[in-house]
Protein backbone atom coordinates (compact mmCIF):
# COMPACT_ATOMS: atom_id res chain seq x y z
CA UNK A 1 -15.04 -10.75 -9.48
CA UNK A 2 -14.22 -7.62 -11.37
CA UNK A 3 -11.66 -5.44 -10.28
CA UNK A 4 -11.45 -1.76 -11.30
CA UNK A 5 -7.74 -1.22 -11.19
CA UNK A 6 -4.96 -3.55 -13.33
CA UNK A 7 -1.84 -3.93 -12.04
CA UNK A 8 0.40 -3.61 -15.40
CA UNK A 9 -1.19 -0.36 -15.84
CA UNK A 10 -0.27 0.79 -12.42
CA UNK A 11 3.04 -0.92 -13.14
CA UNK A 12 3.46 1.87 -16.39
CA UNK A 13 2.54 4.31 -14.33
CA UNK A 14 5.52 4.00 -11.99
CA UNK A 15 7.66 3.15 -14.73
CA UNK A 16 6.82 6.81 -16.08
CA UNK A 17 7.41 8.73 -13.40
CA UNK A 18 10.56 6.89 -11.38
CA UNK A 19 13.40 9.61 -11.14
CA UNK A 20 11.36 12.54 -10.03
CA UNK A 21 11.32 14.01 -6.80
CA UNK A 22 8.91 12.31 -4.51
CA UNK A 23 6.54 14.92 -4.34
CA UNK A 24 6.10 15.17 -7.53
CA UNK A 25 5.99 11.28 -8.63
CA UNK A 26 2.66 11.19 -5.95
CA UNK A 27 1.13 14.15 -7.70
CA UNK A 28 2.31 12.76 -11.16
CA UNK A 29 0.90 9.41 -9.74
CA UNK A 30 -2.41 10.89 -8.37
CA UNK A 31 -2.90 12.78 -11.42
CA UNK A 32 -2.62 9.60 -13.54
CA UNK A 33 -4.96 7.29 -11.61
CA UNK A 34 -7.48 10.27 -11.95
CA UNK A 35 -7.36 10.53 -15.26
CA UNK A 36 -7.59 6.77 -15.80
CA UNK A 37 -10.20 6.24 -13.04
CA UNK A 38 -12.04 8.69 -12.48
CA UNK A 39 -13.93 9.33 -9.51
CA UNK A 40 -12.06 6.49 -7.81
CA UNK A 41 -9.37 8.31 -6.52
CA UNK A 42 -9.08 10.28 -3.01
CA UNK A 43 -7.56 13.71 -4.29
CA UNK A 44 -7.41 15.24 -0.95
CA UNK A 45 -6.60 11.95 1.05
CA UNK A 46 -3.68 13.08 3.80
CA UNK A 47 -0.87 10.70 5.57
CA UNK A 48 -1.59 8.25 8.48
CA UNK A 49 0.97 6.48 10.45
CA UNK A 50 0.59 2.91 9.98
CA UNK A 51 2.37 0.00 12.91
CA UNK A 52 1.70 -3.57 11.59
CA UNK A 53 3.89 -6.48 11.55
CA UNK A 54 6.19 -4.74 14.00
CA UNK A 55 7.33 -2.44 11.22
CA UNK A 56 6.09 1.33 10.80
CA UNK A 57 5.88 3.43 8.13
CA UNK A 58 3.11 5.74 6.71
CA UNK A 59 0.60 5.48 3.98
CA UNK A 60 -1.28 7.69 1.94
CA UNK A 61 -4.56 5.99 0.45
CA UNK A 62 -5.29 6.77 -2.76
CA UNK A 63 -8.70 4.18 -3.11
CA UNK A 64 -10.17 1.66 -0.63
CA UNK A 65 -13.08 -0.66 -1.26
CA UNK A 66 -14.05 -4.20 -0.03
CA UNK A 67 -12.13 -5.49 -2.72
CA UNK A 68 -9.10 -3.51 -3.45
CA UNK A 69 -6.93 -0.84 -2.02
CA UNK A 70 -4.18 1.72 -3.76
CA UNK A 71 -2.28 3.37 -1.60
CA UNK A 72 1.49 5.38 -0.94
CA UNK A 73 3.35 3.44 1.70
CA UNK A 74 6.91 4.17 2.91
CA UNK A 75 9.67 5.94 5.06
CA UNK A 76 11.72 8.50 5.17
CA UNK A 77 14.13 6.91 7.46
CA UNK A 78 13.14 2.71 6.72
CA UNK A 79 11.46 -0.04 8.55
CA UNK A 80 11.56 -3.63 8.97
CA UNK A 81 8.93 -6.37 9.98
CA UNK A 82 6.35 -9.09 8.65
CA UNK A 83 4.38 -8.44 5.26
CA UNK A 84 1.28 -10.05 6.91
CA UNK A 85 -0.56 -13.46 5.60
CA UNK A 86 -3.82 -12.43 3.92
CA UNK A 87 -6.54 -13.69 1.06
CA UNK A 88 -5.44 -10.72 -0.93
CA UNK A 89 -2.84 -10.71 -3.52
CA UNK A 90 -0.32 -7.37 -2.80
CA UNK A 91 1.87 -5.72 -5.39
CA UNK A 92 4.03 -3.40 -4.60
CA UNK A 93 5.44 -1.13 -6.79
CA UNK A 94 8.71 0.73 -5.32
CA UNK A 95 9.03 4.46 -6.45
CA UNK A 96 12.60 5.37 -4.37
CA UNK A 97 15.09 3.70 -1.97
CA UNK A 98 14.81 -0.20 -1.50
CA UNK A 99 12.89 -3.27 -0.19
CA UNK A 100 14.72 -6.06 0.91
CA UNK A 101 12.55 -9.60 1.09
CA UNK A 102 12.85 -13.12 1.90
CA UNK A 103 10.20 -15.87 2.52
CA UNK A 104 10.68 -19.06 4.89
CA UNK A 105 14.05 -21.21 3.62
CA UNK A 106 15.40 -18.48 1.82
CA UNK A 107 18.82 -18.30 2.70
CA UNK A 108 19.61 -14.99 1.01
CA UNK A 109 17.65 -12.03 0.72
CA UNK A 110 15.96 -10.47 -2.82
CA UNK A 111 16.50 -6.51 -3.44
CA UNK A 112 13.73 -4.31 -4.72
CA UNK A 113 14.17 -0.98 -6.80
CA UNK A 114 12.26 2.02 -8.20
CA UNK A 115 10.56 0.66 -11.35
CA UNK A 116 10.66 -3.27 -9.83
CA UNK A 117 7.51 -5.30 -8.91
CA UNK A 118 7.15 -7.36 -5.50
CA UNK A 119 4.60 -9.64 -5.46
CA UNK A 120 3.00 -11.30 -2.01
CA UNK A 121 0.68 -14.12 -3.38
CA UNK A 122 -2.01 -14.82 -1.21
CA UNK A 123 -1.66 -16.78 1.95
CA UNK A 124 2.06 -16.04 1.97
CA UNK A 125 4.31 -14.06 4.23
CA UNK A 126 7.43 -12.59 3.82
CA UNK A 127 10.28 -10.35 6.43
CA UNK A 128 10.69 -7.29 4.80
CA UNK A 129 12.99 -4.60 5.35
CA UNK A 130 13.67 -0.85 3.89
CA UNK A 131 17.17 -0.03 4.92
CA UNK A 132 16.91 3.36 4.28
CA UNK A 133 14.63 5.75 2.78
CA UNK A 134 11.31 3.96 0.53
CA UNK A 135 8.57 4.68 -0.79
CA UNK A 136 6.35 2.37 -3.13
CA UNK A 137 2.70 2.69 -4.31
CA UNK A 138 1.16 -0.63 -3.22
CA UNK A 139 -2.53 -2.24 -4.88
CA UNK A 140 -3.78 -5.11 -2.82
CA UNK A 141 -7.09 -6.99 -4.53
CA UNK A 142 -9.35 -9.91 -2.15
CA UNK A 143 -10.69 -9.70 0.83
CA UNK A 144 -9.51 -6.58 1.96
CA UNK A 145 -11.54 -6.32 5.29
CA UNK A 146 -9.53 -8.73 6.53
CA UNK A 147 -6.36 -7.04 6.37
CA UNK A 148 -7.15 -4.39 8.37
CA UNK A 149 -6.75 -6.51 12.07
CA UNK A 150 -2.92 -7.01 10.91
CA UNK A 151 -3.50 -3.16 10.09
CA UNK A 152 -4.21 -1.84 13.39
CA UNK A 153 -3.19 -4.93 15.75
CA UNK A 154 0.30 -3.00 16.30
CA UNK A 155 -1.31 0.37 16.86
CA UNK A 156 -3.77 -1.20 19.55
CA UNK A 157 -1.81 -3.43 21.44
CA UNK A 158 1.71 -1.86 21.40
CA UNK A 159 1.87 1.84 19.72
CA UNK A 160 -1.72 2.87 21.49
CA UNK A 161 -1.76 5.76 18.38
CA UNK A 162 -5.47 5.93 18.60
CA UNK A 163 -5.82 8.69 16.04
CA UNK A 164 -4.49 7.01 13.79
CA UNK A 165 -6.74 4.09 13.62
CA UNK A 166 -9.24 6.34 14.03
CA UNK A 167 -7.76 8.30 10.85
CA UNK A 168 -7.30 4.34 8.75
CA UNK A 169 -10.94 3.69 9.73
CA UNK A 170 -12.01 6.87 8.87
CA UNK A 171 -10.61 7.15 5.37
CA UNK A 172 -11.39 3.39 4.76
CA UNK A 173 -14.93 4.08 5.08
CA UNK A 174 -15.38 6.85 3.86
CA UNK A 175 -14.15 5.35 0.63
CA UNK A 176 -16.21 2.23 1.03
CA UNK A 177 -19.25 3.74 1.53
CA UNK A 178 -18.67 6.12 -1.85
CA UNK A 179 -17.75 2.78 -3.53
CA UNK A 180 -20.60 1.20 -2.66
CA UNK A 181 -23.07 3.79 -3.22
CA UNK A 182 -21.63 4.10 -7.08
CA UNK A 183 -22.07 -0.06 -7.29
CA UNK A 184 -18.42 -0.85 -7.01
CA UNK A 185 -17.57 -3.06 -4.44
């Protein structure tokens, strides 16, 4: 299966623009992808609350497809839950604050900074935990429908923020559909 995105690429561009203000690292980021990708990037995509895995946060999707997704994800003030167990293999890249991780029988935790790499292989699941302020561009690549039931399960069963699984489904396929009608699944 061909993938359109590569993860030490999106790993560089991270690397290249850690240090910035926030703001600017997403346009810097955006801007990058664009260039590199074109016409596989949502320019004008906006910022959805997202409740899974009892932890919220918000994300700002970049690209979805059937078989990938790029996206912002963080908070301004941190969150804690599960990572989710999915047939998709999830990098995530942190751009500011920290992630804190462990996996079942760790006994201590492992920190994540701007520039690092945190891997979730697929079929795992990890607690997770930003203890302050984070933000970390995040590429998933499998079977990407899947993941969206751990998505919204929080929103529908506890939060009951409608619009914004309205707003997840609507971006999602949107982007799908464009995908799909250009060949790229």
């Amino acid at each position: 299966m061909g993938y359109i995105f590569e993860p030490d690429h999106l790993h560089e561009v991270v690397k290249s623009v850690i240090g910035q203000p926030l703001p600017q690292m997403i346009d810097d980021i955006k801007a990058q992808l664009n260039a590199r990708y074109p016409g596989h990037i949502l320019m004008d995509s906006r910022w959805i609350f997202n409740n899974a895995g009892g932890a919220m946060g918000q994300m700002l999707v970049l690209h979805a497809s059937i078989t990938e997704y790029v996206m912002i994800f963080g908070s301004p003030i941190g969150t804690e839950g599960h990572s989710g167990r999915f047939y998709a293999k999830d990098f995530f890249f942190i751009l500011e604050g920290e992630q804190w991780a462990y996996a079942e029988g760790d006994l201590e935790r492992r920190v994540y900074k701007p520039g690092d790499l945190h891997i979730l292989p697929p079929g795992t699941a990890e607690g997770y935990k930003m203890p302050e302020a984070c933000f970390a561009l995040e590429y998933a690549r499998g079977a990407i429908p899947a993941m969206l039931p751990f998505g919204i399960a929080d929103a529908m069963s506890s939060t009951l923020d409608v619009s914004s699984v309205g707003r997840t489904f609507g971006v999602y396929t949107k982007a799908v559909v464009g995908n799909l009608l250009r060949g790229k699944i």
